[in-house]
Protein backbone atom coordinates (compact mmCIF):
# COMPACT_ATOMS: atom_id res chain seq x y z
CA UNK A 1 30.42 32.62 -3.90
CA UNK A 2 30.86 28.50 -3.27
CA UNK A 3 30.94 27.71 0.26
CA UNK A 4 31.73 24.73 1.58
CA UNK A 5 29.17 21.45 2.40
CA UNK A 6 29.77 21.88 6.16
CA UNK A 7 29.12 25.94 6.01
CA UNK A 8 26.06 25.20 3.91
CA UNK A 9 24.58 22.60 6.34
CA UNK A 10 25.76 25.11 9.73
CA UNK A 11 23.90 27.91 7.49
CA UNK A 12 20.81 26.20 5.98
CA UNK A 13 18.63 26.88 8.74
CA UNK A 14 21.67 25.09 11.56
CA UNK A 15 20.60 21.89 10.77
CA UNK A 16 23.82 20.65 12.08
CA UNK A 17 25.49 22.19 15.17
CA UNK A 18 29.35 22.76 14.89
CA UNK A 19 29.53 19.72 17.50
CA UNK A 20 28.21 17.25 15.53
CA UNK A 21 30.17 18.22 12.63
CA UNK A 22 33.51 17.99 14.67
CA UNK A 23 32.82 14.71 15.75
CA UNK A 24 32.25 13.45 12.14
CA UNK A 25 35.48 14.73 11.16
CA UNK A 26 36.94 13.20 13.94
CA UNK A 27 35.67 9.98 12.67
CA UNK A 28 35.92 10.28 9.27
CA UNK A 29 39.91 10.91 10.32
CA UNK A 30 40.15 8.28 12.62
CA UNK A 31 38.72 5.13 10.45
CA UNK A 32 38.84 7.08 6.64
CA UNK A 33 35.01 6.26 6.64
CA UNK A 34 32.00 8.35 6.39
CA UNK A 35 29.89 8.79 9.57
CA UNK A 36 26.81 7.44 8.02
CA UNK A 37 24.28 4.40 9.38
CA UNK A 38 24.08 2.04 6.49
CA UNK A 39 20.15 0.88 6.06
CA UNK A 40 19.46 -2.72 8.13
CA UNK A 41 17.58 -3.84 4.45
CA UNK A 42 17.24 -2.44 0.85
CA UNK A 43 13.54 -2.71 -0.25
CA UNK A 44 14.10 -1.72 -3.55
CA UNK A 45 16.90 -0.78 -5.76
CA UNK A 46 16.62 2.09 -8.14
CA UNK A 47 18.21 1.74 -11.74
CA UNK A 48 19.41 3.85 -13.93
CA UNK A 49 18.35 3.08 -17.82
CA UNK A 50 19.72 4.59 -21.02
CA UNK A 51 16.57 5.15 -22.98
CA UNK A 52 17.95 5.80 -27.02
CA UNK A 53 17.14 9.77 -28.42
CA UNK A 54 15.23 10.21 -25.29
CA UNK A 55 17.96 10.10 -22.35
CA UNK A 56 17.48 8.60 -19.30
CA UNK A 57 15.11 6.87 -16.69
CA UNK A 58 14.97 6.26 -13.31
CA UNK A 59 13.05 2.69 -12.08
CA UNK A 60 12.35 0.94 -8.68
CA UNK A 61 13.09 -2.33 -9.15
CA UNK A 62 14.51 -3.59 -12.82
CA UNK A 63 13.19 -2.47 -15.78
CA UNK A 64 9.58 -4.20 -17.34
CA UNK A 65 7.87 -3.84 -20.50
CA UNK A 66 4.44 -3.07 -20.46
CA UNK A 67 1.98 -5.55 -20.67
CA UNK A 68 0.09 -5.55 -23.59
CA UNK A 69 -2.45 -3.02 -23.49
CA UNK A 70 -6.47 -4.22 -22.87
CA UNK A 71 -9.54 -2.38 -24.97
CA UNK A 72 -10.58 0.87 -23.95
CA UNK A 73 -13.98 -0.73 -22.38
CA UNK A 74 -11.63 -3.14 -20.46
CA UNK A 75 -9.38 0.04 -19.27
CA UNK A 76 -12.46 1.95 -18.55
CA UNK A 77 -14.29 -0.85 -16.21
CA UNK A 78 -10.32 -1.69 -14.51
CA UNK A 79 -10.30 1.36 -13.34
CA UNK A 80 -13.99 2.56 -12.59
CA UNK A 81 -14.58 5.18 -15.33
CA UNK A 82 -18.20 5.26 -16.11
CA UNK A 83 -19.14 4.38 -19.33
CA UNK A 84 -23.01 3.55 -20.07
CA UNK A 85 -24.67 6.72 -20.57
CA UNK A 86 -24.94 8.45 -23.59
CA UNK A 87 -23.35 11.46 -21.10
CA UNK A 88 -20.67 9.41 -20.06
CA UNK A 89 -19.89 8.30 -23.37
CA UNK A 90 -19.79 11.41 -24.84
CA UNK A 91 -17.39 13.04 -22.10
CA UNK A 92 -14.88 9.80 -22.59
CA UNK A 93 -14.67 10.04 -26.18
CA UNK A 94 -14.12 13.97 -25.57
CA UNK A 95 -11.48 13.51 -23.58
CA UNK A 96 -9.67 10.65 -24.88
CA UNK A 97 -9.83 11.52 -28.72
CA UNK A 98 -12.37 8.43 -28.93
CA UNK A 99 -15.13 8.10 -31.26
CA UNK A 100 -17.96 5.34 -29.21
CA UNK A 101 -17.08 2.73 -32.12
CA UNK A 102 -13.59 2.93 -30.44
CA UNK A 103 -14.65 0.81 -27.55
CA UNK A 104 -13.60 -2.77 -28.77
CA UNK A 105 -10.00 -1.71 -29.95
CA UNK A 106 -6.98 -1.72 -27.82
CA UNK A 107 -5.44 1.58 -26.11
CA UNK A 108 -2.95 3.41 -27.86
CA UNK A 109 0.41 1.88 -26.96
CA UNK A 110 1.97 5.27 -26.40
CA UNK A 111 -0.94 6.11 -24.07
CA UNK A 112 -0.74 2.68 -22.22
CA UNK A 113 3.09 2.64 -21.77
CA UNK A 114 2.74 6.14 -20.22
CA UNK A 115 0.09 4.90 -17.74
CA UNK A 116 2.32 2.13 -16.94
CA UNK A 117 5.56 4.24 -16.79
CA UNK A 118 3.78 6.32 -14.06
CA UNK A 119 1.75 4.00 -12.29
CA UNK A 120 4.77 1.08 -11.13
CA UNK A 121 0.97 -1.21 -10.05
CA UNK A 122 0.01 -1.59 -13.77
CA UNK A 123 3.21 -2.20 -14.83
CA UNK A 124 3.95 -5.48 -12.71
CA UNK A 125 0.20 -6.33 -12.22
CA UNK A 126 -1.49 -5.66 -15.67
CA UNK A 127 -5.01 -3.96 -15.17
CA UNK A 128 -6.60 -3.51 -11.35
CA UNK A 129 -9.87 -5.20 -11.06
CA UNK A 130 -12.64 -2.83 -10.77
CA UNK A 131 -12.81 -0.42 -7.87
């Protein structure tokens, strides 16, 4: 059963009394406007991309590339990922699919673009000095 936006907002828990709702039809009626405070300032615009054969994606601010992606011993000092031990060494290379010769050659693209993707700071700033 549909119901309509004002029922669902009087139902959902009467987050809006029938009052309020009366007045903002009277004012929608009245000026043919919504009753709705516009923002004093945007801080950031969201944009909509079309990404090909993999749909879409949602940014803050416009679209950037990823910068090009550092060494893994770079990565792992930017962001404070111990890496000295023989322990340590063995646990990184366990969970990133490294072997410890790995150290000197950049991070997978795919890997670094999806750190940057979810992380906006990387993506405008590069890497974060060290923690």
């Amino acid at each position: 059963m549909l119901q309509s936006r004002r029922g669902f907002f009087i139902g959902a828990g009467a987050m809006l009394t029938t009052a309020l709702v009366k007045d903002a039809q009277s004012f929608i009626h009245r000026t043919s406007q919504p009753l709705l405070a516009s923002p004093s300032q945007v801080v950031e615009t969201m944009y909509w991309h079309e990404i090909p054969d993999e749909g879409y994606q949602l940014t803050l601010g416009p679209w950037s590339i990823a910068p090009p992606p550092p060494t893994w011993r770079e990565f792992f000092v930017s962001e404070g990922i111990p890496h000295r031990t023989d322990k340590e060494i063995e646990k990184i290379c366990s969970s990133h699919c490294l072997e410890p010769g790995d150290f000197g050659k950049p991070v997978q693209r795919r890997y670094w673009e999806g750190l940057v993707r979810h992380d906006g700071r990387s993506a405008r700033q590069g890497l974060s000095p060290a923690k």
